[in-house]
Protein backbone atom coordinates (compact mmCIF):
# COMPACT_ATOMS: atom_id res chain seq x y z
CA UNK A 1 -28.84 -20.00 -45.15
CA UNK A 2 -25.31 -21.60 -44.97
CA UNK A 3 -23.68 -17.74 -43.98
CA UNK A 4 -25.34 -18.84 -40.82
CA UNK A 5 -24.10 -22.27 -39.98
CA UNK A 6 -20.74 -20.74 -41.30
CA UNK A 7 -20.57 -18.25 -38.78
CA UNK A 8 -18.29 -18.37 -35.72
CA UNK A 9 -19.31 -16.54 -32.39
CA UNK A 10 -17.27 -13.37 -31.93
CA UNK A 11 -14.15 -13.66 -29.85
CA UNK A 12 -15.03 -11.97 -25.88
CA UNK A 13 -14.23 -8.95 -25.57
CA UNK A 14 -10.96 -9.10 -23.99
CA UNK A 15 -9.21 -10.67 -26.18
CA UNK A 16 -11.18 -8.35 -29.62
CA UNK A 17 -9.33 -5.38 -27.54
CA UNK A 18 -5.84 -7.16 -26.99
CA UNK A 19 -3.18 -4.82 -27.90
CA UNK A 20 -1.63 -5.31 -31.47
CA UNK A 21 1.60 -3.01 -30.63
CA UNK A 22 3.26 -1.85 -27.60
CA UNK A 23 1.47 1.63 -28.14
CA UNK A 24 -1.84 0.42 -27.52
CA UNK A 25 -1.34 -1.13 -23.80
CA UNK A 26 -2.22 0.46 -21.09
CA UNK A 27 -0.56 0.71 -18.08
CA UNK A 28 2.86 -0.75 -16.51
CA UNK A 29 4.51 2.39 -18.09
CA UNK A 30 7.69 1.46 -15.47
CA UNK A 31 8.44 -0.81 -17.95
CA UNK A 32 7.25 0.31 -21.18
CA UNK A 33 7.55 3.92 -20.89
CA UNK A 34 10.53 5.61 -23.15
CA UNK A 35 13.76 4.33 -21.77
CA UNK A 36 12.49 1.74 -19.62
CA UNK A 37 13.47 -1.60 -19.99
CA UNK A 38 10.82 -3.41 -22.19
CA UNK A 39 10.88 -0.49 -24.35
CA UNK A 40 14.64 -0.74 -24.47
CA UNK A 41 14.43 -4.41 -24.94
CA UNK A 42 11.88 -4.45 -27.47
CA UNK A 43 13.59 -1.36 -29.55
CA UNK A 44 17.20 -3.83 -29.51
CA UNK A 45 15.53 -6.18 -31.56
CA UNK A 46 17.38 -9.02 -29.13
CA UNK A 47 15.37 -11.45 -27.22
CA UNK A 48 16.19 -12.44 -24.02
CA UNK A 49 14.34 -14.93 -21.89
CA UNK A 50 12.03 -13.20 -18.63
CA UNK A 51 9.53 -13.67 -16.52
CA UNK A 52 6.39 -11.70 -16.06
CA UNK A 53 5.16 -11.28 -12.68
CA UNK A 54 2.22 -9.81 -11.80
CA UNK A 55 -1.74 -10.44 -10.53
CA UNK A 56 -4.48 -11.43 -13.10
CA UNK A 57 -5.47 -8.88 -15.71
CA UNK A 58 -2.55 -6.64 -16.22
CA UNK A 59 -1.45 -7.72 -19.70
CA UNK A 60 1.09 -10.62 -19.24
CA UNK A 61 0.39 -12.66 -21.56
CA UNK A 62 -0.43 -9.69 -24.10
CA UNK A 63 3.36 -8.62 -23.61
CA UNK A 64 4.67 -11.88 -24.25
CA UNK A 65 2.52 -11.90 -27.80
CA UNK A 66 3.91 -8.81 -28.58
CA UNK A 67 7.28 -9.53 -27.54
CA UNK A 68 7.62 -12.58 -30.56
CA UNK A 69 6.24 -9.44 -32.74
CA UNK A 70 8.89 -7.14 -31.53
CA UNK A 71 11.51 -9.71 -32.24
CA UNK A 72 9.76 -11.55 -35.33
CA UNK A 73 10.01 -14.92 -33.60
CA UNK A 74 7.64 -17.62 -33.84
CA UNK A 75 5.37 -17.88 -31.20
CA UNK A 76 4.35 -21.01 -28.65
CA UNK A 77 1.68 -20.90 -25.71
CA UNK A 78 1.29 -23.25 -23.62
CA UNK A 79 -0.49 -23.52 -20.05
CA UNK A 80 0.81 -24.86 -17.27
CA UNK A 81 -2.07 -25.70 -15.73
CA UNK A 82 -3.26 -27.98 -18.57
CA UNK A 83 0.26 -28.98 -19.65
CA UNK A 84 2.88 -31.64 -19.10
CA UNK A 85 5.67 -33.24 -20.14
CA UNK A 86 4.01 -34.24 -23.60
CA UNK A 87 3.23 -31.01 -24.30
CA UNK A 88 6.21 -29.64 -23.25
CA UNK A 89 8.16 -32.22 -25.83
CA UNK A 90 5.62 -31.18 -28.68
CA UNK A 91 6.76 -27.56 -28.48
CA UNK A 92 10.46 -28.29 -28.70
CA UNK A 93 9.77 -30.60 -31.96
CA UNK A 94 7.64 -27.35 -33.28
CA UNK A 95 10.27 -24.94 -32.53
CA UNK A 96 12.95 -27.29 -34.18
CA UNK A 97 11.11 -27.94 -37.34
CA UNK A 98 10.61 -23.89 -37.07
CA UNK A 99 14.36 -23.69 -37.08
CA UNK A 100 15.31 -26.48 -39.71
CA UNK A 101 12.60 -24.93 -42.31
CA UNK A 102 13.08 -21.71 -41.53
CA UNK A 103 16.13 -21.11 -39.45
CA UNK A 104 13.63 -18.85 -37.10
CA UNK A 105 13.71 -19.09 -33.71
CA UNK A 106 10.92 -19.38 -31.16
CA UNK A 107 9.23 -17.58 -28.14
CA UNK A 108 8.07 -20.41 -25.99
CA UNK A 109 5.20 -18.75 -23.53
CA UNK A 110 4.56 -20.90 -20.21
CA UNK A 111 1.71 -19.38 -18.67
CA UNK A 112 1.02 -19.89 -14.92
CA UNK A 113 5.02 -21.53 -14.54
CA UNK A 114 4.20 -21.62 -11.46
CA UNK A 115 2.06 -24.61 -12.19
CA UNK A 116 5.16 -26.72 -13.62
CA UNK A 117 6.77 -29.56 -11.12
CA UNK A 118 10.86 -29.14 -11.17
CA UNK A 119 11.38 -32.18 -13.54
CA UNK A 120 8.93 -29.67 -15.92
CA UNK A 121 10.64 -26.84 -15.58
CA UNK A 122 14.26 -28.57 -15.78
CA UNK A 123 12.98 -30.10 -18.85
CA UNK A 124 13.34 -26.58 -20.61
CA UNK A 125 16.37 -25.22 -19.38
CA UNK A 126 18.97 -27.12 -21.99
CA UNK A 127 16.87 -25.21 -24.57
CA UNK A 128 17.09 -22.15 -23.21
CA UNK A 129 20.53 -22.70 -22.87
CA UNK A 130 21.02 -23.85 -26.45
CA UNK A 131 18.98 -20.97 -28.07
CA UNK A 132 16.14 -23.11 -29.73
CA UNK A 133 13.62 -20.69 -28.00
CA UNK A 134 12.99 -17.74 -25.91
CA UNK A 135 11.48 -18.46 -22.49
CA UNK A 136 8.71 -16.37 -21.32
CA UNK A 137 6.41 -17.33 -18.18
CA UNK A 138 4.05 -15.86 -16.82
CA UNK A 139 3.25 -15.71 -12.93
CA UNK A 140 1.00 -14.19 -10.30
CA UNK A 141 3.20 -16.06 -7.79
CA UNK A 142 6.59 -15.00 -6.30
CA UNK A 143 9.36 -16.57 -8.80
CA UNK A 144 11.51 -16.31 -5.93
CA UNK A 145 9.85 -19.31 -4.52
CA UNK A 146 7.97 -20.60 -6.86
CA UNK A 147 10.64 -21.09 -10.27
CA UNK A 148 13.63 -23.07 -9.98
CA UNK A 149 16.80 -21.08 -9.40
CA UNK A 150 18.66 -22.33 -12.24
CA UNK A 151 15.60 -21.61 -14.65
CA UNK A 152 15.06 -17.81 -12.58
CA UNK A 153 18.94 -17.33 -13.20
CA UNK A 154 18.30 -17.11 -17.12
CA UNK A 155 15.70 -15.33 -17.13
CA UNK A 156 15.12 -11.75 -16.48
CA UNK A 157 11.96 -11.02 -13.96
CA UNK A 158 9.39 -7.87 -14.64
CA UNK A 159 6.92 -6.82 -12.00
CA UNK A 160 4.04 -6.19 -13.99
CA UNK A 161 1.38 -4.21 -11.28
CA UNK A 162 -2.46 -3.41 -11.23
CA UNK A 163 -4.08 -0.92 -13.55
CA UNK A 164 -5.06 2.11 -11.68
CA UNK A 165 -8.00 3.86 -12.03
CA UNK A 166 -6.70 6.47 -14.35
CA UNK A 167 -5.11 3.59 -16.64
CA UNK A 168 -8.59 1.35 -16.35
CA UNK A 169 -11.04 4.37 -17.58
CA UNK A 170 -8.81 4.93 -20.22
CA UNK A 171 -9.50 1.43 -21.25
CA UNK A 172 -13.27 1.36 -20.34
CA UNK A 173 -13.76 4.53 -22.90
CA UNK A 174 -11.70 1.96 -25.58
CA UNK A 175 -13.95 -1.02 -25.01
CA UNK A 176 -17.43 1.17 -24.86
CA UNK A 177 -16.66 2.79 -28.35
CA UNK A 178 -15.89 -0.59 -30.08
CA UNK A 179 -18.51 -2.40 -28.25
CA UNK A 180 -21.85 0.01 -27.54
CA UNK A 181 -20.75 3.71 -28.88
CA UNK A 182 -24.45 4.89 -29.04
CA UNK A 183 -24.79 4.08 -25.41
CA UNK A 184 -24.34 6.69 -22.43
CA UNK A 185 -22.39 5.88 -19.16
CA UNK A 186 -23.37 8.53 -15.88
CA UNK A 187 -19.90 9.00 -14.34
CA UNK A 188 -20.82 7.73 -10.88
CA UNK A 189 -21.61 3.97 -13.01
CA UNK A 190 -18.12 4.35 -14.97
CA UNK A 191 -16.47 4.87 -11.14
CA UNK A 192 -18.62 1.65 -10.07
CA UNK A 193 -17.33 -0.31 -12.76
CA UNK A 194 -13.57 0.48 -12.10
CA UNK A 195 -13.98 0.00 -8.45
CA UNK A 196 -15.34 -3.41 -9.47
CA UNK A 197 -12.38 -4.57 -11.70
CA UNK A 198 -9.85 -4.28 -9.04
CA UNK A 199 -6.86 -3.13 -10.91
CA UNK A 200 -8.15 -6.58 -13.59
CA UNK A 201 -8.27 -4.95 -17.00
CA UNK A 202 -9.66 -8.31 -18.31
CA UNK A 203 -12.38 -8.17 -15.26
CA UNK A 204 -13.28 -4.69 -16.33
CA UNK A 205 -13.87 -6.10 -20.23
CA UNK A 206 -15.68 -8.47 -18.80
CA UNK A 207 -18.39 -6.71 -17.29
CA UNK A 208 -18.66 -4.51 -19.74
CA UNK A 209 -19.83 -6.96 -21.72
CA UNK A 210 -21.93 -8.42 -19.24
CA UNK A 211 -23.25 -4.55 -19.43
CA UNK A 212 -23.27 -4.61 -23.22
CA UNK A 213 -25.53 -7.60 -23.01
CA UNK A 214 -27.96 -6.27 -20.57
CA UNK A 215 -28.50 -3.18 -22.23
CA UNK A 216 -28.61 -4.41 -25.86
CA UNK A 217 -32.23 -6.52 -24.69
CA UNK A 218 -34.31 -5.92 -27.90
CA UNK A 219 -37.41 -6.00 -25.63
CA UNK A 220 -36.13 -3.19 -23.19
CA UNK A 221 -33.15 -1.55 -24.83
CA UNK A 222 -31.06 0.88 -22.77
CA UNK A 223 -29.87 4.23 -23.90
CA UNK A 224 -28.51 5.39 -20.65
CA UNK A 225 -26.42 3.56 -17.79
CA UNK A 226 -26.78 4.61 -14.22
CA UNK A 227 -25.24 3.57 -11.09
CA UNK A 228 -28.22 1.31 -10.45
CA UNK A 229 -28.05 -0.58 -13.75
CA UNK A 230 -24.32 -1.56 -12.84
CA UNK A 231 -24.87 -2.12 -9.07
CA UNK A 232 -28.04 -4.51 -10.73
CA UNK A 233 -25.76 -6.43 -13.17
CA UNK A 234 -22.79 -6.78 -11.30
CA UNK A 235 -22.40 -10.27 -9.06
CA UNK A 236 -20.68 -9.78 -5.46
CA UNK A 237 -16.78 -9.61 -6.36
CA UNK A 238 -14.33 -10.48 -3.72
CA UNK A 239 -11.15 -8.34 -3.51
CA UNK A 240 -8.15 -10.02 -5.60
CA UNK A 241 -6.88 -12.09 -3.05
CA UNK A 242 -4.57 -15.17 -3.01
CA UNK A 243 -4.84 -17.49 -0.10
CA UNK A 244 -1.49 -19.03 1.09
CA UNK A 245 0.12 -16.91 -1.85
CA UNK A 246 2.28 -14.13 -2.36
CA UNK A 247 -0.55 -11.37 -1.68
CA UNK A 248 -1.87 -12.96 1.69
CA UNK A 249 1.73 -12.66 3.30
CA UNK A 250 2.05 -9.19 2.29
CA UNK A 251 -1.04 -7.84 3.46
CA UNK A 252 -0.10 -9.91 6.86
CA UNK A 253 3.18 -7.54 6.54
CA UNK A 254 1.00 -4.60 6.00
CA UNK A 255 -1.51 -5.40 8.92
CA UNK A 256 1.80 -6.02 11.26
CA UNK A 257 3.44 -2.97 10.20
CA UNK A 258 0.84 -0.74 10.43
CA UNK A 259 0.34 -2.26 14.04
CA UNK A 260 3.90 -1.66 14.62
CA UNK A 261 3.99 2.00 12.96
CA UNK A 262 1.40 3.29 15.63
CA UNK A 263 -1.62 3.89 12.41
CA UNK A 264 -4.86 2.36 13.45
CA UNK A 265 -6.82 3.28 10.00
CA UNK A 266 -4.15 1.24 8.31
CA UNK A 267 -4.03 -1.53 10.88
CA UNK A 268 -7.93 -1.72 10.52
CA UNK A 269 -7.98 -1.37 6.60
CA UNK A 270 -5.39 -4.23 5.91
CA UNK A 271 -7.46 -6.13 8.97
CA UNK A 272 -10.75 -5.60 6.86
CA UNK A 273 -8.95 -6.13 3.25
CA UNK A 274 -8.08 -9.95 4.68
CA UNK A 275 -11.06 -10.42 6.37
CA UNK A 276 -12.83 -9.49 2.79
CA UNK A 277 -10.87 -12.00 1.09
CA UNK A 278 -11.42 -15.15 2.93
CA UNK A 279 -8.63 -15.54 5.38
CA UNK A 280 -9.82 -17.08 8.66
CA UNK A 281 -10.23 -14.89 11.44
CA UNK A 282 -8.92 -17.62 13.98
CA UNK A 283 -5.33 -17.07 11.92
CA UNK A 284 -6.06 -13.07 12.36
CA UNK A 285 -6.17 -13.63 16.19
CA UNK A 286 -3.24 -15.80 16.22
CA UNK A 287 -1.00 -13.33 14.77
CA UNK A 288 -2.94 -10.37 16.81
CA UNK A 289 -1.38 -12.02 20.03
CA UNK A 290 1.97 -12.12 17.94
CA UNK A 291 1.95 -8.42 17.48
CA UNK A 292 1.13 -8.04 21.56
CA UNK A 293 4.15 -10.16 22.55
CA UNK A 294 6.70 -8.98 19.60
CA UNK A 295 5.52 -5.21 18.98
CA UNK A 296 4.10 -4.00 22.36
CA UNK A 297 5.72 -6.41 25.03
CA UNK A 298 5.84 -4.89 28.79
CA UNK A 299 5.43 -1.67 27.38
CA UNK A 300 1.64 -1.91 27.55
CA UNK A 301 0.93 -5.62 29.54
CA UNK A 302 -2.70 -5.11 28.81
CA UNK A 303 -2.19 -5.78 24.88
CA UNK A 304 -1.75 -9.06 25.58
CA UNK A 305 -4.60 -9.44 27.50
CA UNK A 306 -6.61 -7.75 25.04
CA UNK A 307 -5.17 -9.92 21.73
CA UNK A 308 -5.95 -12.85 24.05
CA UNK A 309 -9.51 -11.68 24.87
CA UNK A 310 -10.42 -11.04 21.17
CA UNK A 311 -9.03 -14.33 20.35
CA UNK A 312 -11.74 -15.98 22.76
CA UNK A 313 -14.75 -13.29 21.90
CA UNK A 314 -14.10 -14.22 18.42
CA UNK A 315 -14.53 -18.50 19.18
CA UNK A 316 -17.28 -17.56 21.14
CA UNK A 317 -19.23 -15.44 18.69
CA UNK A 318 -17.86 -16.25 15.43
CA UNK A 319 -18.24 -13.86 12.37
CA UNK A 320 -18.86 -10.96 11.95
CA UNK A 321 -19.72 -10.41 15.20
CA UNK A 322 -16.59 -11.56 16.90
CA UNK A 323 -14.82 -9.97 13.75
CA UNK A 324 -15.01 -6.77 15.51
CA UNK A 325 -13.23 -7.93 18.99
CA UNK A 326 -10.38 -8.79 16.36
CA UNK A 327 -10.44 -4.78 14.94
CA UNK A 328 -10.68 -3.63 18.45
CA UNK A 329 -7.40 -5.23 19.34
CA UNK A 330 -5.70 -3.92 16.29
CA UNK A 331 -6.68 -0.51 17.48
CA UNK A 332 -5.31 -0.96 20.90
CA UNK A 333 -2.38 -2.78 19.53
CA UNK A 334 -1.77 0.38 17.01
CA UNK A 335 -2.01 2.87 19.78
CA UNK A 336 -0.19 1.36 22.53
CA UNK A 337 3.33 1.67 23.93
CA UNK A 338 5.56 -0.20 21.78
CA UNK A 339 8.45 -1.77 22.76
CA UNK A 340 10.68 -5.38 21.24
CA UNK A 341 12.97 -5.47 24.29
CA UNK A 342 11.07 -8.77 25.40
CA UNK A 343 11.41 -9.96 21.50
CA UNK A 344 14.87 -9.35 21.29
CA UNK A 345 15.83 -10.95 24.25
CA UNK A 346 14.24 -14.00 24.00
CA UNK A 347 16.05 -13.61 20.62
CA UNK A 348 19.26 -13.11 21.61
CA UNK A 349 18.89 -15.98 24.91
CA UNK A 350 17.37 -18.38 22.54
CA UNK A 351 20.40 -18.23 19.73
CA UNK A 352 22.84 -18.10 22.40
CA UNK A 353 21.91 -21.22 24.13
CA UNK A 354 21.61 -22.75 20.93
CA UNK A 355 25.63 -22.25 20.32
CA UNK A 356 26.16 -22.86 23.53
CA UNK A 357 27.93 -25.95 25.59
CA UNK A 358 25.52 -27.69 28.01
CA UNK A 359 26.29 -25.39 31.68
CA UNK A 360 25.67 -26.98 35.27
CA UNK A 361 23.28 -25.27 36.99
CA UNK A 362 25.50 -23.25 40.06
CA UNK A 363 25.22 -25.61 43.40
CA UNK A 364 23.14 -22.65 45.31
CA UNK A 365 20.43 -22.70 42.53
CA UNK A 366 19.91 -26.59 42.85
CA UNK A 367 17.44 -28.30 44.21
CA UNK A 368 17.92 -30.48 47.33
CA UNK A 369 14.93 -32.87 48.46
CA UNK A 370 16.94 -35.69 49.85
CA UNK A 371 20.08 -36.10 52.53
CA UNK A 372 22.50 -36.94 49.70
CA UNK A 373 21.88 -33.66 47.66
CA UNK A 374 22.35 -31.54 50.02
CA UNK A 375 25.52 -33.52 51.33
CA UNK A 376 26.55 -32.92 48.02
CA UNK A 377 26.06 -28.81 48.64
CA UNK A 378 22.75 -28.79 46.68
CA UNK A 379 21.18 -25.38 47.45
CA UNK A 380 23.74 -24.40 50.10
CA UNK A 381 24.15 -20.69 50.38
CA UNK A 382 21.34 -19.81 48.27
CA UNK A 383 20.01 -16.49 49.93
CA UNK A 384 16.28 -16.48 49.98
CA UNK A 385 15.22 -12.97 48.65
CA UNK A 386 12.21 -12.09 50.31
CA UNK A 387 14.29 -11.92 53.74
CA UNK A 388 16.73 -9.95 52.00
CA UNK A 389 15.95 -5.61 51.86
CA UNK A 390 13.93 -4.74 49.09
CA UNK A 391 13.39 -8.36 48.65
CA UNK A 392 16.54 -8.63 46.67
CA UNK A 393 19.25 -10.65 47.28
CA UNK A 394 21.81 -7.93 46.32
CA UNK A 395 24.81 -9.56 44.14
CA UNK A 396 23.70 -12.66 43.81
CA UNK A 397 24.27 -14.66 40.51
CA UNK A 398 21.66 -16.52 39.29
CA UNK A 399 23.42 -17.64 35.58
CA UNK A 400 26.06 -20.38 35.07
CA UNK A 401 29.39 -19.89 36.99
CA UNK A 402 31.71 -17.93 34.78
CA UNK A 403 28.97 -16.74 32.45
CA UNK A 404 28.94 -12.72 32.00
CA UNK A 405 25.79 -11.49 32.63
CA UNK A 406 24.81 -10.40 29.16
CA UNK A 407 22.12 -7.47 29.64
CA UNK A 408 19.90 -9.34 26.74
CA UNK A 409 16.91 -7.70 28.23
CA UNK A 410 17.14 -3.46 28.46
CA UNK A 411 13.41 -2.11 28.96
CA UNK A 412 12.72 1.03 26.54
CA UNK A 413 11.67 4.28 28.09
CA UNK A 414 7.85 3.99 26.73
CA UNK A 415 4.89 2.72 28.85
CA UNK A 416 5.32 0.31 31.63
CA UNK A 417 8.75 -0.46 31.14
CA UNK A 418 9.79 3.17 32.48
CA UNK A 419 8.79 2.02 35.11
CA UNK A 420 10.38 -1.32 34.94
CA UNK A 421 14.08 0.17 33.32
CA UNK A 422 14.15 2.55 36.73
CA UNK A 423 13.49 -0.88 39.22
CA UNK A 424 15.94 -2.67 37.24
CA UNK A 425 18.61 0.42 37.66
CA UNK A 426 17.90 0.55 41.12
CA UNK A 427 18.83 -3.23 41.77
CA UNK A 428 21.90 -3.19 39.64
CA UNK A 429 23.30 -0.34 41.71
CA UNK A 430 22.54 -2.69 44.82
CA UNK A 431 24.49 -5.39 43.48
CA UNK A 432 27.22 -2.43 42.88
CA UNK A 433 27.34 -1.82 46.32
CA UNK A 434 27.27 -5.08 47.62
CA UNK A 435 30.16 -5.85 45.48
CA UNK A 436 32.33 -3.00 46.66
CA UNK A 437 31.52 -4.71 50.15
């Protein structure tokens, strides 16, 4: 009877099938492949400090085990999300005493370093510097932004990336002969469950489990899983997505790119992908009417329109069914004329004016509502256009005296600004003549 107050509950899944040598991970071959630079690292025997940058579930923190394997260190975990200072402290005393007993050094493992404040992640750097330990962290944020520059200096960063679906069945046929070998998966329920994990390895082991669970019911035991079995145990997953985060800003590049590259599947796929994972469609529409005004411009004046339009069908409505005034935008957007001109010139006025000294405004451009201003030549000689032919007031200067005119604006030949480029050739060949006059 005591065997069973003894025993301890099984460890989940995910970490029963952790890899105990670099052999048996699976995926992020870029970096562990033969002659790639974990394997290299790993085959030196030398430790160097990195960090491992990737999304959840693609072995991070299993690499960084390994890695105090590979290079016989001790090994330290810590999280930052639960950890401070004191802990921080605590593993520099361990890794000393690790030294003075055994003169061994020490991998110190900072998971989510993201988490850590600077006066944290200063706090390791002079033992980094002094060799008492290894530094490996693990992210799923940009290090870029996120680690301090003088901590990302000494430390070497590895893009660790999503399993694909290849690399995750390879893994689901691992966990379902240790965990339920006498049960049957139909293929179409095997491609359910990877479409569920995401690219998440530790997602996938996790359902399976759930699945293991399910089927294992001594009342109604399972000897064959279908489609509808998965699609029966599975909760509503929302697409890995990080709000704010490294991911959100790069599926906002994809959406604008795709918008800008003239594709309306991938315009309305990255649309969809963020409006899957959360973001608010009132910061869609926003950036919608950016893409009209940067991307499209005069080209096409009806973009704008449009962007604005969804913008106001979508307050009005509200989701989903304003969602789809947003997708109908990004299809016009995608097809339409492009052109930056308008972008770039505003651009280019915007940082020279910023460099620039304070100019007069030219007497003839001045206003003149009382006796004294226009005593003082305020508005004198201006030359009213619409009396002038083509209601242009041919060589007339309209910028700062002295200032060249600089030509920031220059319509592209696409859409509506054909149209404009050949009106704005025909008036500077009036001014042309009515200089040579």
């Amino acid at each position: 009877m005591s065997g069973l107050f003894d025993s301890t509950p099984p460890p989940p899944l995910a970490e029963a099938l952790r890899p105990k040598t670099i052999e048996e991970v699976i995926g992020q071959t870029h970096l562990l492949a033969a002659g790639k630079p974990l394997n290299l690292a790993f085959a030196s025997g030398k430790p160097h400090s990195m960090i491992l940058w990737g999304p959840p579930g693609v072995g991070k923190t299993t690499l960084a085990r390994l890695s105090a394997k590979a290079f016989d260190r001790e090994f330290i975990a810590i999280s930052a999300v639960l950890a401070g200072v004191k802990e921080i402290r605590e593993a520099i005393e361990q890794a000393q005493q690790s030294m003075a007993q055994y003169g061994k050094q020490t991998i110190l493992f900072v998971d989510e370093i993201h988490r850590f404040n600077k006066s944290q992640q200063d706090a390791l750097l002079p033992h980094v510097e002094s060799g008492l330990f290894t530094f490996i962290g693990a992210t799923t944020e940009n290090p870029s932004f996120e680690v301090n520059s003088a901590l990302l200096s000494r430390a070497q960063v590895y893009v660790l990336k999503s399993l694909n679906a290849a690399e995750l069945k390879q893994l689901f046929v691992r966990a379902q002969a240790f965990v339920m070998p006498e049960i049957a998966f139909e293929e179409s329920a095997i491609d359910t469950l990877i479409n569920n994990a995401d690219g998440d390895a530790r997602r996938l082991l996790n359902v399976v489990e759930q699945i293991r669970n399910a089927a294992s019911n001594p009342s109604n035991p399972v000897k064959v899983i279908d489609q509808l079995f998965i699609e029966n145990a599975l909760t509503v997953q929302a697409r890995r997505f990080d709000k704010g985060g490294d991911q959100f800003y790069d599926q906002i590049s994809a959406l604008h790119k795709s918008v800008r590259g003239s594709n309306p599947d991938a315009a309305l796929y990255w649309l969809c992908r963020m409006l899957d994972g959360g973001v608010d469609p009132r910061y869609l529409s926003r950036r919608i009417i950016r893409m009209a005004w940067e991307d499209i411009g005069l080209a096409d004046p009806r973009a704008m329109q449009l962007a604005n339009d969804a913008a106001q069908t979508y307050e009005r409505l509200g989701s989903p069914e304003g969602e789809l005034a947003l997708g109908q935008a990004v299809v016009y957007l995608a097809v339409a004329s492009k052109s930056n001109a308008s972008y770039k010139a505003f651009n280019a006025a915007r940082a020279y004016v910023a460099k620039d000294q304070s100019q007069p405004v030219p007497n003839h451009l001045r206003n003149a509502p009382t006796k004294l201003m226009k005593e003082l030549g305020h508005g004198k000689e201006y030359r009213y256009a619409h009396d002038e032919a083509h209601g242009y007031a041919a060589g007339e200067t309209y910028l700062p005296d002295g200032m060249v005119e600089p030509h920031w604006y220059e319509p592209v030949p696409r859409g509506l600004e054909t149209q404009i480029g050949e009106k704005m050739a025909f008036l500077r060949n009036l001014d042309l003549e009515a200089k040579k006059k």
